[in-house]
C-alpha atoms as a PDB file:
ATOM      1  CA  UNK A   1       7.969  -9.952  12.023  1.00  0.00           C
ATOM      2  CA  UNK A   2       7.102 -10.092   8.379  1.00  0.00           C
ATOM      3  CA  UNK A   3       7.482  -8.027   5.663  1.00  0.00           C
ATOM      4  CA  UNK A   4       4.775  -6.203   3.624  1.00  0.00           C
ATOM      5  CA  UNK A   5       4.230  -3.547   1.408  1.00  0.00           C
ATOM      6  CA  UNK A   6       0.894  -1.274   1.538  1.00  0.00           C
ATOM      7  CA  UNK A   7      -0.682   0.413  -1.396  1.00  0.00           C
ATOM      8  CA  UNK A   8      -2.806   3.156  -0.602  1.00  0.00           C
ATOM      9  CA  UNK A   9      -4.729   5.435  -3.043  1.00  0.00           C
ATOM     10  CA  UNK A  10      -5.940   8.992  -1.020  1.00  0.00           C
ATOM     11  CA  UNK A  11      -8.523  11.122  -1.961  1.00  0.00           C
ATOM     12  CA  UNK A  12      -7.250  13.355  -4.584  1.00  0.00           C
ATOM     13  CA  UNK A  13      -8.255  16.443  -2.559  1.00  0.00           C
ATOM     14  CA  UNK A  14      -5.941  16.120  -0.432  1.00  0.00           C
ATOM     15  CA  UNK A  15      -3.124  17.506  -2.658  1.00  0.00           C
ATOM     16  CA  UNK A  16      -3.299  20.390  -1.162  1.00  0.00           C
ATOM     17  CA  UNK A  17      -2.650  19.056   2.798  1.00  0.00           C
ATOM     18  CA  UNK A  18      -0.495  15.929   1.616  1.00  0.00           C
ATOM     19  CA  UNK A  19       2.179  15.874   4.413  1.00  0.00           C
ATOM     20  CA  UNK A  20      -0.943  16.015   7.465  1.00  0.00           C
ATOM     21  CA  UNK A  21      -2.759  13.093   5.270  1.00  0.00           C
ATOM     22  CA  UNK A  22       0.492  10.818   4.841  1.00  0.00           C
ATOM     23  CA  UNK A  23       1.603  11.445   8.857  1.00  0.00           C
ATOM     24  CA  UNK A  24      -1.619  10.288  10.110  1.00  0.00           C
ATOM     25  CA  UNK A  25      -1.460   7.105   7.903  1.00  0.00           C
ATOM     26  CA  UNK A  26       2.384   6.311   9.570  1.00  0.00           C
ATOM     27  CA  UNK A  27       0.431   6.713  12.446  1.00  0.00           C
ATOM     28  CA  UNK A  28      -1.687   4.789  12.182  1.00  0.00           C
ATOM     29  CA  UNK A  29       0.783   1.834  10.601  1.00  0.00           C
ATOM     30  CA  UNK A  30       3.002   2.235  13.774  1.00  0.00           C
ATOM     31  CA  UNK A  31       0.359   2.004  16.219  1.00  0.00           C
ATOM     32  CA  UNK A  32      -0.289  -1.624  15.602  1.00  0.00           C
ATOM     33  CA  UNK A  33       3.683  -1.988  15.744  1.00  0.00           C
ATOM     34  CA  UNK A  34       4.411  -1.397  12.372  1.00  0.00           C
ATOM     35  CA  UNK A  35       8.199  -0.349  11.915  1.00  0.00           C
ATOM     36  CA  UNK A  36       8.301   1.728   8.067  1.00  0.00           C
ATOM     37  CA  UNK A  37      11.141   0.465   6.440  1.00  0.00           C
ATOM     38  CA  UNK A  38      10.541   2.874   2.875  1.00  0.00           C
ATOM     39  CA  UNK A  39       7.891   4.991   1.519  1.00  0.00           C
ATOM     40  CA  UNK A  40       7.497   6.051  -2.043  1.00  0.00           C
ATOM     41  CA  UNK A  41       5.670   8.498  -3.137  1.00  0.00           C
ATOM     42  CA  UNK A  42       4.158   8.613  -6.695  1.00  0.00           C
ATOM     43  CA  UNK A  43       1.906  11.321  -6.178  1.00  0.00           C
ATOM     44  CA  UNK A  44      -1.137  12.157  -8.422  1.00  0.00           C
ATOM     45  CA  UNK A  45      -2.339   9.856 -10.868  1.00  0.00           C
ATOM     46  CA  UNK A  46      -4.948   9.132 -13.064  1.00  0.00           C
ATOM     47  CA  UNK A  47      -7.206   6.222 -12.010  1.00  0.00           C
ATOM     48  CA  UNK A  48      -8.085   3.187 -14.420  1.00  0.00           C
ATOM     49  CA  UNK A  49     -11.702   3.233 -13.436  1.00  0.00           C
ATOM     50  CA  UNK A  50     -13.195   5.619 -11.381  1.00  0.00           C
ATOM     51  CA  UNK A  51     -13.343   5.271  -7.700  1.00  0.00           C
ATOM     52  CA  UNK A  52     -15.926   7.074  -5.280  1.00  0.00           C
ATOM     53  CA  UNK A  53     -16.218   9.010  -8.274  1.00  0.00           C
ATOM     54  CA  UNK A  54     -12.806  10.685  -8.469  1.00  0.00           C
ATOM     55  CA  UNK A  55     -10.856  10.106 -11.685  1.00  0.00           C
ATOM     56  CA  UNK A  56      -7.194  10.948  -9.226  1.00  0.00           C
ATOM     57  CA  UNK A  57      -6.067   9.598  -7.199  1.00  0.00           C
ATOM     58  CA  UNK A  58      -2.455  10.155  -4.782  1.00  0.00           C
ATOM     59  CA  UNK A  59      -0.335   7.019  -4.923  1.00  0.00           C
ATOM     60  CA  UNK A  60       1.765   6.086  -1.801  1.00  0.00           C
ATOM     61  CA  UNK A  61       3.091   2.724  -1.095  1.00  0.00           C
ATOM     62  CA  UNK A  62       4.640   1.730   2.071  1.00  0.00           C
ATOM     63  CA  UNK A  63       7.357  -1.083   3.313  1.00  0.00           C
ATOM     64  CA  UNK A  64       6.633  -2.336   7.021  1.00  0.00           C
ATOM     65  CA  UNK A  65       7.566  -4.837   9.406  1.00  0.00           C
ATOM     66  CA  UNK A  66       5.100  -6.317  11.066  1.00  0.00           C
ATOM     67  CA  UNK A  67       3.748  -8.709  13.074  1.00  0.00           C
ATOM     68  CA  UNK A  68       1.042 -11.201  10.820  1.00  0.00           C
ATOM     69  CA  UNK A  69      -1.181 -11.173  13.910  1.00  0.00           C
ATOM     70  CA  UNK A  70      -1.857  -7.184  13.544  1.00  0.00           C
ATOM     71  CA  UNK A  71      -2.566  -7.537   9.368  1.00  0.00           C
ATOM     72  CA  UNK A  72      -6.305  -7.714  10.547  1.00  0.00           C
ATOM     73  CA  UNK A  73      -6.645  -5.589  12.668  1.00  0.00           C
ATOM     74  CA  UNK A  74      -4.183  -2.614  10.732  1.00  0.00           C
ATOM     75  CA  UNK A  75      -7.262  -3.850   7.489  1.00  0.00           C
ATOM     76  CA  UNK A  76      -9.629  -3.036   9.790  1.00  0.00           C
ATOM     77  CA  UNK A  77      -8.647   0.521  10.228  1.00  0.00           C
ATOM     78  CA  UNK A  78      -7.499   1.180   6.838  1.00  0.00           C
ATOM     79  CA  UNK A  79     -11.055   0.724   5.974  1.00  0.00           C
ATOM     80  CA  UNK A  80     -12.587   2.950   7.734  1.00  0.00           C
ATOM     81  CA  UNK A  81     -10.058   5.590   7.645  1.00  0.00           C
ATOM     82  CA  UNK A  82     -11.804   8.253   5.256  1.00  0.00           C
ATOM     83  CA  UNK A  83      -9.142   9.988   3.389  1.00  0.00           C
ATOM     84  CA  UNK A  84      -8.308   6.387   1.568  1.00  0.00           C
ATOM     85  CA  UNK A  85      -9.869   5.397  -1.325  1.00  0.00           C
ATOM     86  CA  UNK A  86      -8.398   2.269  -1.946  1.00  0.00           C
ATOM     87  CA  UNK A  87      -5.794  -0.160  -0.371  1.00  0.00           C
ATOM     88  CA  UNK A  88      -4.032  -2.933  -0.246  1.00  0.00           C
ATOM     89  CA  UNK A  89      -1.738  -5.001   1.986  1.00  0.00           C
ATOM     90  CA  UNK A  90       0.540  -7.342   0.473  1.00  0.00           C
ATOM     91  CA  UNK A  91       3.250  -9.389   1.575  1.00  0.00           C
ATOM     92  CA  UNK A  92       6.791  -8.415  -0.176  1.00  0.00           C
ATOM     93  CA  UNK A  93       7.452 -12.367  -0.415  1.00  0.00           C
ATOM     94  CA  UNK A  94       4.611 -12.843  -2.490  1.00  0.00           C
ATOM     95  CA  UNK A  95       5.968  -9.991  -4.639  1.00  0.00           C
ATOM     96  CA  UNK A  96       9.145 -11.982  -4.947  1.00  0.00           C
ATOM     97  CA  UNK A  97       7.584 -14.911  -5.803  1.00  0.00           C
ATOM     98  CA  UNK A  98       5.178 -13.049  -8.908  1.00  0.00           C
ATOM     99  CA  UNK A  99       8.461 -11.571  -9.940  1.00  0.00           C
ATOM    100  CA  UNK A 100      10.480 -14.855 -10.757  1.00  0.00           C
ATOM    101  CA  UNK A 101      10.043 -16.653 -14.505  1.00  0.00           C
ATOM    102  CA  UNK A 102       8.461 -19.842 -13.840  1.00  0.00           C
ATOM    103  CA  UNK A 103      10.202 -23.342 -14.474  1.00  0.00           C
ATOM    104  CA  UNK A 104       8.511 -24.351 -17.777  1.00  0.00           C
ATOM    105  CA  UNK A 105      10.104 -20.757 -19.091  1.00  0.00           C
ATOM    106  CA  UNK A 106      13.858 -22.118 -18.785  1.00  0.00           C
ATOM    107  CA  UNK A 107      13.408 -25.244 -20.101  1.00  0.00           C
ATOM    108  CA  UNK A 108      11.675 -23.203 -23.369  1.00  0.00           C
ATOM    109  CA  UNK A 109      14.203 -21.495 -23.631  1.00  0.00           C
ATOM    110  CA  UNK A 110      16.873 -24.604 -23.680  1.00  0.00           C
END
C-alpha cells in the first residue's frame, strides 16, 4: 500500500447536492481498495482558466492508501465519472520530496 493524495475539481452545480456528489466519489475510491485516510474540503472556488466552460469549480482533495496496481484502473474511472471536471492523482511522497529546499540552497546560504 502506498500513499496518495487525489485532487478533484466537481462541477460547480453541484453545490446544491454536495454530500450525494462527494459519497459517490468515496465510493468509488474504496471500491478499488482504497482506504481514505483525510478529506478536505475547500469548497467553491474560482478557476484559473476556464474548464468545460465553468468559471467554479468545488475543490476536494483526498488522502488514500492504496495499492499502485489499482492507480490505473481508479484513473480510468475518474475519467469518465461525469460530475468531475478535473483530477489528479498524486503520490504524497512526491509531495514530500517538492516540499524540501534543494542541496545547492544550504550551501548558499553557508
Amino acid at each position: 500500500m502506498k500513499n496518495y493524495e487525489v485532487a478533484v475539481v466537481l462541477h460547480p452545480d453541484l453545490e446544491i447536492d454536495e454530500q450525494a456528489t462527494l459519497k459517490k466519489i468515496e465510493n468509488i475510491l474504496t471500491s478499488f481498495g482504497a482506504k481514505i485516510t483525510n478529506t478536505d474540503n475547500w469548497g467553491k472556488r474560482k478557476l484559473a482558466y476556464k474548464i468545460k466552460k465553468q468559471d467554479w469549480g468545488l475543490y476536494v482533495f483526498y488522502q488514500i492508501e492504496l495499492d499502485p496496481a489499482q492507480v490505473r484502473p481508479l484513473n480510468e474511472k475518474l475519467r469518465i465519472t461525469e460530475e468531475i471536471i478535473r483530477y489528479l492523482i498524486v503520490t504524497i511522497d512526491d509531495i514530500r520530496y517538492l516540499k524540501q529546499p534543494s542541496k545547492q540552497t544550504k550551501k548558499a546560504k553557508k
